[in-house]
C-alpha atoms as a PDB file:
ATOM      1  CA  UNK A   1       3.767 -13.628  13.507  1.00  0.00           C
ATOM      2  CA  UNK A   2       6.596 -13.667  10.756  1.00  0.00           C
ATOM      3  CA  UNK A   3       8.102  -9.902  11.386  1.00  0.00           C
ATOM      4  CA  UNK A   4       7.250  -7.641   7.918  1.00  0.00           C
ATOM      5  CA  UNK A   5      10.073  -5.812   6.059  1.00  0.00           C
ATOM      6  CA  UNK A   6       9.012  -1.826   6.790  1.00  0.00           C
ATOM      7  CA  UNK A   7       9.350   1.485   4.894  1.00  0.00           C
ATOM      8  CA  UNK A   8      11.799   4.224   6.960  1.00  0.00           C
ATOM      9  CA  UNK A   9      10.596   6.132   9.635  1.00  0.00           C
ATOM     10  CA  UNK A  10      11.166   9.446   7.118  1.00  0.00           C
ATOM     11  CA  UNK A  11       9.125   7.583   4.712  1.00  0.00           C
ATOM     12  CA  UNK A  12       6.236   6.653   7.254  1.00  0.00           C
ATOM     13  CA  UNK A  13       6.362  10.328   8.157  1.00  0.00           C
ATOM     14  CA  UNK A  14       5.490  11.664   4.794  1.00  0.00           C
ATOM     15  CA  UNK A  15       3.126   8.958   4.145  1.00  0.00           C
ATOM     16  CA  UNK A  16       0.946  10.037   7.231  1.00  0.00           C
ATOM     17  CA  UNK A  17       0.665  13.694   6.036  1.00  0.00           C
ATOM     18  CA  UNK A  18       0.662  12.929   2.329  1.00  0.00           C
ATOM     19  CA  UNK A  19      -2.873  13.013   0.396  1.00  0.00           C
ATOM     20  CA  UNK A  20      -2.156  10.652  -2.470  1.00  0.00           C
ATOM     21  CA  UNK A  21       0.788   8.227  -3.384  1.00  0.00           C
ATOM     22  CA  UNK A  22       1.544   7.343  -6.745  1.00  0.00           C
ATOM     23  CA  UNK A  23       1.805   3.560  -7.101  1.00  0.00           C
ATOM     24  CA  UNK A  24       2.293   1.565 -10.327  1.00  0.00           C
ATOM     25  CA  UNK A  25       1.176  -2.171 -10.054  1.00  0.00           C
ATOM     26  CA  UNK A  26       2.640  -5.035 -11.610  1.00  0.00           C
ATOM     27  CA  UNK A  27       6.346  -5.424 -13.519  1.00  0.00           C
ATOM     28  CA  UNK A  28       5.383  -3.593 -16.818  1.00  0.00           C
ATOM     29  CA  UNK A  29       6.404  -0.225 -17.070  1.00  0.00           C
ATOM     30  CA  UNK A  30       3.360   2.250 -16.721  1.00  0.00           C
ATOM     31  CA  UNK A  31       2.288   5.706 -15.735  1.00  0.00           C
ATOM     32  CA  UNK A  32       1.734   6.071 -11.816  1.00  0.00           C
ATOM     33  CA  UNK A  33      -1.671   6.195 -10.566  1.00  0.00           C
ATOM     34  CA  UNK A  34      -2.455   8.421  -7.137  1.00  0.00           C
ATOM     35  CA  UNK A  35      -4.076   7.022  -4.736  1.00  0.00           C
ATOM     36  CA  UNK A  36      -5.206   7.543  -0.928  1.00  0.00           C
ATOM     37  CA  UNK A  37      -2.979   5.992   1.609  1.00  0.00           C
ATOM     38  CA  UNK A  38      -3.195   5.842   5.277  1.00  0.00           C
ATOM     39  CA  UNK A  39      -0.523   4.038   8.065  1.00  0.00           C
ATOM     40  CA  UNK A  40      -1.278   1.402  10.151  1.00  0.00           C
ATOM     41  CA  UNK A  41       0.801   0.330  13.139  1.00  0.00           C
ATOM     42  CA  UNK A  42       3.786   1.695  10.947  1.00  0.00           C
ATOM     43  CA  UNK A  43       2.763  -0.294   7.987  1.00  0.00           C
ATOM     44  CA  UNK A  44       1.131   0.972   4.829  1.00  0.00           C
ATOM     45  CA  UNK A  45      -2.061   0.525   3.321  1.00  0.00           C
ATOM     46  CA  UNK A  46      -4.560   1.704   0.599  1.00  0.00           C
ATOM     47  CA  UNK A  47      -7.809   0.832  -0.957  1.00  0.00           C
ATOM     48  CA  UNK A  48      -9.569   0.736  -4.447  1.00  0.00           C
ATOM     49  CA  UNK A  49     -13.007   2.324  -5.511  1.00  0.00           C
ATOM     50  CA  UNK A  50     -13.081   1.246  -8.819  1.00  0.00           C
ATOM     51  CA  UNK A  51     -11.479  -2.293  -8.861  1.00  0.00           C
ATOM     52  CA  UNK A  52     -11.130  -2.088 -12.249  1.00  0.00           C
ATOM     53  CA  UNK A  53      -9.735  -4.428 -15.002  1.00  0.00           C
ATOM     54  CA  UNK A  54      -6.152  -3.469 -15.865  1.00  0.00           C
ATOM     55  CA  UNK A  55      -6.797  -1.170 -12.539  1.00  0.00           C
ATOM     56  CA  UNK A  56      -3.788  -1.349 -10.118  1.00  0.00           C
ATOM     57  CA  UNK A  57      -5.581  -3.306  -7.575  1.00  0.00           C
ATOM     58  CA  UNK A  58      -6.392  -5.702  -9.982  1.00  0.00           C
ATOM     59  CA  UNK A  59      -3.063  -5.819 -11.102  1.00  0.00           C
ATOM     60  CA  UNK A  60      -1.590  -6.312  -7.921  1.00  0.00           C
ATOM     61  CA  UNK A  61      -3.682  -9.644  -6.819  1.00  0.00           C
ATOM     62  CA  UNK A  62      -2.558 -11.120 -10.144  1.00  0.00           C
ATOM     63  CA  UNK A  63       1.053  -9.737  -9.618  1.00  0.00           C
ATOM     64  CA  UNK A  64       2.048  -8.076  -6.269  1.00  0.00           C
ATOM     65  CA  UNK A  65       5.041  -6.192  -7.477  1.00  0.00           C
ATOM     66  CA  UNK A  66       5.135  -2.778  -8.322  1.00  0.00           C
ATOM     67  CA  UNK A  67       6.607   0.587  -7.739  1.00  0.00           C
ATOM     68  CA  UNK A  68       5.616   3.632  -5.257  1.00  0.00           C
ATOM     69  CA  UNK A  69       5.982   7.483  -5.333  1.00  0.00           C
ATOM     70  CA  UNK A  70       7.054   8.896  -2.149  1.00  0.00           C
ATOM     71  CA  UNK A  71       8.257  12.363  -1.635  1.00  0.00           C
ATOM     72  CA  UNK A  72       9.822  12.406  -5.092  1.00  0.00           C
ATOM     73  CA  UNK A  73      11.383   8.988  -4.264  1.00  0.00           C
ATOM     74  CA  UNK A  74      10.381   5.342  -6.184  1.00  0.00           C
ATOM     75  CA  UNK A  75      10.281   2.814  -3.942  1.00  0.00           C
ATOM     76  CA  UNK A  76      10.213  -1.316  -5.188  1.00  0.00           C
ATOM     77  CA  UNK A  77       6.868  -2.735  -3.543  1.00  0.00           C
ATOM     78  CA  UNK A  78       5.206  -5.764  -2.820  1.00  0.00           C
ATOM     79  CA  UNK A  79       1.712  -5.984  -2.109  1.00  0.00           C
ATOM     80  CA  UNK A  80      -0.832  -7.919   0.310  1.00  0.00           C
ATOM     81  CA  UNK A  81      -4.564  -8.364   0.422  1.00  0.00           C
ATOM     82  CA  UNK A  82      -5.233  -7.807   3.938  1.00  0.00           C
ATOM     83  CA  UNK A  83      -7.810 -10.163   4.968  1.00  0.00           C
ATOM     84  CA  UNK A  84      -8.093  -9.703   9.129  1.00  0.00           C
ATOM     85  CA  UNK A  85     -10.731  -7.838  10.680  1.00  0.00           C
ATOM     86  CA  UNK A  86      -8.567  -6.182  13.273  1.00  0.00           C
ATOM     87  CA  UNK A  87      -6.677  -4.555  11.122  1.00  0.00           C
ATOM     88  CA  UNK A  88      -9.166  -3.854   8.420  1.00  0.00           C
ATOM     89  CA  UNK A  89     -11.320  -2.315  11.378  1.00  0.00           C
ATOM     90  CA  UNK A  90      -7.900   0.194  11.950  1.00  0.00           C
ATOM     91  CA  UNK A  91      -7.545   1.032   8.477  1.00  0.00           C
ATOM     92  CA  UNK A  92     -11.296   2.442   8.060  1.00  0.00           C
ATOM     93  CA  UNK A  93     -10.646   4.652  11.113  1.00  0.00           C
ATOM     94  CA  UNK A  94      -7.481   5.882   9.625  1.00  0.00           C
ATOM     95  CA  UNK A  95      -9.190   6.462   5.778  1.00  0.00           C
ATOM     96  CA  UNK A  96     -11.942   8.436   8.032  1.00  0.00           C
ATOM     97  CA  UNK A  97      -9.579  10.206  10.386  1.00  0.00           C
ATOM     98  CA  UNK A  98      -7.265  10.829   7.602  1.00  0.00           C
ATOM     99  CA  UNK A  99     -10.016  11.889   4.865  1.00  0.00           C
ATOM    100  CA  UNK A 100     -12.052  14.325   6.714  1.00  0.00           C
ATOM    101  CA  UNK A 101     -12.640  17.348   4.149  1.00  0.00           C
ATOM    102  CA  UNK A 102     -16.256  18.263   2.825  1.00  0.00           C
ATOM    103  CA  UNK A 103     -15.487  16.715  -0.640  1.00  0.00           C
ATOM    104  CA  UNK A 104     -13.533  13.752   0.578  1.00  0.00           C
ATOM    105  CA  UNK A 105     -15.568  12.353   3.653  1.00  0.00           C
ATOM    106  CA  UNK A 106     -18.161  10.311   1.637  1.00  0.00           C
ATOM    107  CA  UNK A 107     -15.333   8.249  -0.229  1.00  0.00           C
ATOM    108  CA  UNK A 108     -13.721   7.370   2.912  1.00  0.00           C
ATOM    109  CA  UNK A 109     -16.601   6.260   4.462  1.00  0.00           C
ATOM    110  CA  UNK A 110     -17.284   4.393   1.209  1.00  0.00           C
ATOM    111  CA  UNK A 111     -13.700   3.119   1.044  1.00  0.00           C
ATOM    112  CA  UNK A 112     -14.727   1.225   4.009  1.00  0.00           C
ATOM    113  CA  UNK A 113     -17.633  -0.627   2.835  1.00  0.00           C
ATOM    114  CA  UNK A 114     -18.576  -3.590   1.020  1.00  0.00           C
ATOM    115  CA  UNK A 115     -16.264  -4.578  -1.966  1.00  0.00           C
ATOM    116  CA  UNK A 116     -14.658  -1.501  -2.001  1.00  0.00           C
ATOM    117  CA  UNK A 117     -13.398  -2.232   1.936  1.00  0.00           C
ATOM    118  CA  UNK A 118     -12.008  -6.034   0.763  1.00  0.00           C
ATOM    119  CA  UNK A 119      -9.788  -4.373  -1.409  1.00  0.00           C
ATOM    120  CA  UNK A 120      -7.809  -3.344   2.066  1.00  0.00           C
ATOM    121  CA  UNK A 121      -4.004  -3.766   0.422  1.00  0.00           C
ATOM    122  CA  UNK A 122      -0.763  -3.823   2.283  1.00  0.00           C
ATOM    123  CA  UNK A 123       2.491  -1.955   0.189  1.00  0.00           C
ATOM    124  CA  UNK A 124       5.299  -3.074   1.858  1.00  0.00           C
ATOM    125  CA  UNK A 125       9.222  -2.410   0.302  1.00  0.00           C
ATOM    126  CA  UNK A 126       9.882  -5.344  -1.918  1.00  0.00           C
ATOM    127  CA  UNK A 127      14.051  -7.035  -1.220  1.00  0.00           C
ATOM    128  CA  UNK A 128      15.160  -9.652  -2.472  1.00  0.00           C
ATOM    129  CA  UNK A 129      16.776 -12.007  -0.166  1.00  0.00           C
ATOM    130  CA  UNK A 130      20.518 -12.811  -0.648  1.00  0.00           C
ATOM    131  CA  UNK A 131      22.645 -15.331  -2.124  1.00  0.00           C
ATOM    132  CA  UNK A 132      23.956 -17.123   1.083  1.00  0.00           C
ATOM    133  CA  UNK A 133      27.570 -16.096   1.562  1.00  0.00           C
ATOM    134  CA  UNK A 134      30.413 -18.884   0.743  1.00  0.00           C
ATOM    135  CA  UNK A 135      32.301 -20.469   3.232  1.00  0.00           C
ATOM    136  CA  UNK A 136      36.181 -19.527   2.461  1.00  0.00           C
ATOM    137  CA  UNK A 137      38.666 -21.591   1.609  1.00  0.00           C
ATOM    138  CA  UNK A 138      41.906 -22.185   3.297  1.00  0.00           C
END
Protein backbone atom coordinates (compact mmCIF):
# COMPACT_ATOMS: atom_id res chain seq x y z
CA UNK A 1 0.00 0.00 0.00
CA UNK A 2 1.62 3.39 -1.21
CA UNK A 3 2.04 5.20 2.45
CA UNK A 4 -0.56 8.53 2.47
CA UNK A 5 0.79 12.03 3.31
CA UNK A 6 -1.12 12.73 6.97
CA UNK A 7 -2.45 15.81 8.82
CA UNK A 8 -0.41 16.46 12.45
CA UNK A 9 -1.17 14.67 15.35
CA UNK A 10 -2.50 18.34 16.90
CA UNK A 11 -4.56 18.51 13.87
CA UNK A 12 -6.01 14.84 14.14
CA UNK A 13 -6.71 15.79 17.74
CA UNK A 14 -9.01 18.63 17.04
CA UNK A 15 -10.52 16.92 14.18
CA UNK A 16 -11.77 14.01 16.51
CA UNK A 17 -13.52 16.42 18.96
CA UNK A 18 -14.53 18.99 16.37
CA UNK A 19 -18.35 18.99 15.10
CA UNK A 20 -17.95 20.53 11.67
CA UNK A 21 -14.89 21.48 9.41
CA UNK A 22 -15.07 24.07 6.97
CA UNK A 23 -13.81 22.81 3.61
CA UNK A 24 -13.84 24.69 0.27
CA UNK A 25 -13.62 22.35 -2.85
CA UNK A 26 -11.96 22.97 -5.96
CA UNK A 27 -9.17 25.93 -6.94
CA UNK A 28 -11.68 28.89 -7.20
CA UNK A 29 -11.87 31.01 -4.39
CA UNK A 30 -15.22 30.47 -2.39
CA UNK A 31 -16.90 30.73 0.96
CA UNK A 32 -16.20 27.57 3.26
CA UNK A 33 -18.86 25.15 3.71
CA UNK A 34 -19.10 23.08 7.31
CA UNK A 35 -19.32 19.88 7.23
CA UNK A 36 -19.22 16.62 9.56
CA UNK A 37 -15.92 14.93 9.78
CA UNK A 38 -14.85 11.89 11.55
CA UNK A 39 -10.99 10.09 11.73
CA UNK A 40 -10.17 6.97 10.51
CA UNK A 41 -7.00 5.07 11.36
CA UNK A 42 -5.47 8.70 11.65
CA UNK A 43 -6.77 9.71 8.32
CA UNK A 44 -9.66 12.02 7.59
CA UNK A 45 -12.88 11.60 6.13
CA UNK A 46 -16.37 13.16 5.47
CA UNK A 47 -19.53 12.57 3.62
CA UNK A 48 -22.23 14.49 1.55
CA UNK A 49 -26.14 14.50 2.02
CA UNK A 50 -26.97 16.60 -0.63
CA UNK A 51 -24.49 15.79 -3.50
CA UNK A 52 -25.36 18.69 -5.07
CA UNK A 53 -24.33 20.45 -8.36
CA UNK A 54 -21.70 23.12 -7.67
CA UNK A 55 -21.87 21.23 -4.04
CA UNK A 56 -18.32 20.57 -2.65
CA UNK A 57 -18.48 16.94 -3.14
CA UNK A 58 -19.28 17.42 -6.51
CA UNK A 59 -16.65 19.72 -6.88
CA UNK A 60 -14.13 17.65 -5.50
CA UNK A 61 -14.62 14.41 -7.94
CA UNK A 62 -14.27 16.87 -10.83
CA UNK A 63 -11.29 18.65 -9.05
CA UNK A 64 -9.79 17.19 -5.80
CA UNK A 65 -8.09 20.27 -4.55
CA UNK A 66 -9.32 22.47 -2.09
CA UNK A 67 -8.83 24.13 1.20
CA UNK A 68 -9.81 23.07 4.98
CA UNK A 69 -10.68 24.97 8.24
CA UNK A 70 -9.09 23.56 11.20
CA UNK A 71 -8.89 25.20 14.52
CA UNK A 72 -8.66 28.62 12.89
CA UNK A 73 -5.95 27.17 10.58
CA UNK A 74 -6.38 26.64 6.39
CA UNK A 75 -4.96 23.73 5.41
CA UNK A 76 -4.19 22.88 1.25
CA UNK A 77 -6.20 19.50 0.60
CA UNK A 78 -6.52 16.88 -1.74
CA UNK A 79 -9.34 14.69 -1.88
CA UNK A 80 -10.22 10.82 -2.49
CA UNK A 81 -13.39 8.90 -3.15
CA UNK A 82 -12.98 6.09 -0.90
CA UNK A 83 -14.23 3.12 -2.60
CA UNK A 84 -13.24 -0.07 -0.06
CA UNK A 85 -15.64 -1.64 2.09
CA UNK A 86 -13.35 -2.00 5.05
CA UNK A 87 -12.87 1.23 5.48
CA UNK A 88 -16.20 2.56 4.43
CA UNK A 89 -17.61 -0.03 7.08
CA UNK A 90 -15.12 2.12 9.82
CA UNK A 91 -16.21 5.37 8.75
CA UNK A 92 -20.13 4.66 9.38
CA UNK A 93 -19.20 3.51 12.90
CA UNK A 94 -17.24 6.61 13.46
CA UNK A 95 -20.22 9.13 11.78
CA UNK A 96 -22.53 7.01 14.38
CA UNK A 97 -20.17 6.98 17.33
CA UNK A 98 -19.22 10.45 16.62
CA UNK A 99 -22.91 11.85 15.83
CA UNK A 100 -24.85 10.57 18.67
CA UNK A 101 -27.14 13.64 19.84
CA UNK A 102 -31.09 13.49 19.59
CA UNK A 103 -31.09 15.87 16.53
CA UNK A 104 -28.04 14.48 14.84
CA UNK A 105 -28.41 10.56 15.07
CA UNK A 106 -30.78 10.11 12.05
CA UNK A 107 -28.25 11.92 9.59
CA UNK A 108 -25.50 9.78 10.64
CA UNK A 109 -27.22 6.81 10.24
CA UNK A 110 -28.35 8.25 6.89
CA UNK A 111 -24.81 9.40 6.06
CA UNK A 112 -24.17 5.80 5.91
CA UNK A 113 -26.60 4.63 3.46
CA UNK A 114 -27.15 4.35 -0.09
CA UNK A 115 -25.78 7.28 -2.27
CA UNK A 116 -25.28 9.35 0.46
CA UNK A 117 -22.63 6.50 2.02
CA UNK A 118 -20.63 6.37 -1.69
CA UNK A 119 -19.87 9.78 -1.21
CA UNK A 120 -17.26 8.37 1.66
CA UNK A 121 -14.28 11.15 0.80
CA UNK A 122 -10.75 11.09 2.02
CA UNK A 123 -9.10 14.98 2.81
CA UNK A 124 -5.70 14.42 2.99
CA UNK A 125 -2.91 17.66 3.10
CA UNK A 126 -2.18 18.41 -0.48
CA UNK A 127 2.29 18.96 -1.16
CA UNK A 128 3.66 19.29 -3.93
CA UNK A 129 6.58 17.16 -4.57
CA UNK A 130 10.01 18.84 -5.16
CA UNK A 131 12.18 19.83 -7.87
CA UNK A 132 14.96 17.11 -7.59
CA UNK A 133 18.04 18.77 -6.14
CA UNK A 134 21.15 19.45 -8.66
CA UNK A 135 24.14 17.64 -8.53
CA UNK A 136 27.06 20.36 -7.78
CA UNK A 137 29.62 21.22 -9.74
CA UNK A 138 33.26 21.06 -9.06
Amino acid sequence: MASHVRFPSTVLATLRDARFVGVRAGRVDHRFTGIWVVVVENRVFVRSWTMKLGGWYRTFVEEPHGAMQVDGREFRIRARVVTGERLTAAVDRAYLEKYTTRGSVKYARGLGRGRRRATTTELMPFRTARAPRRAARA
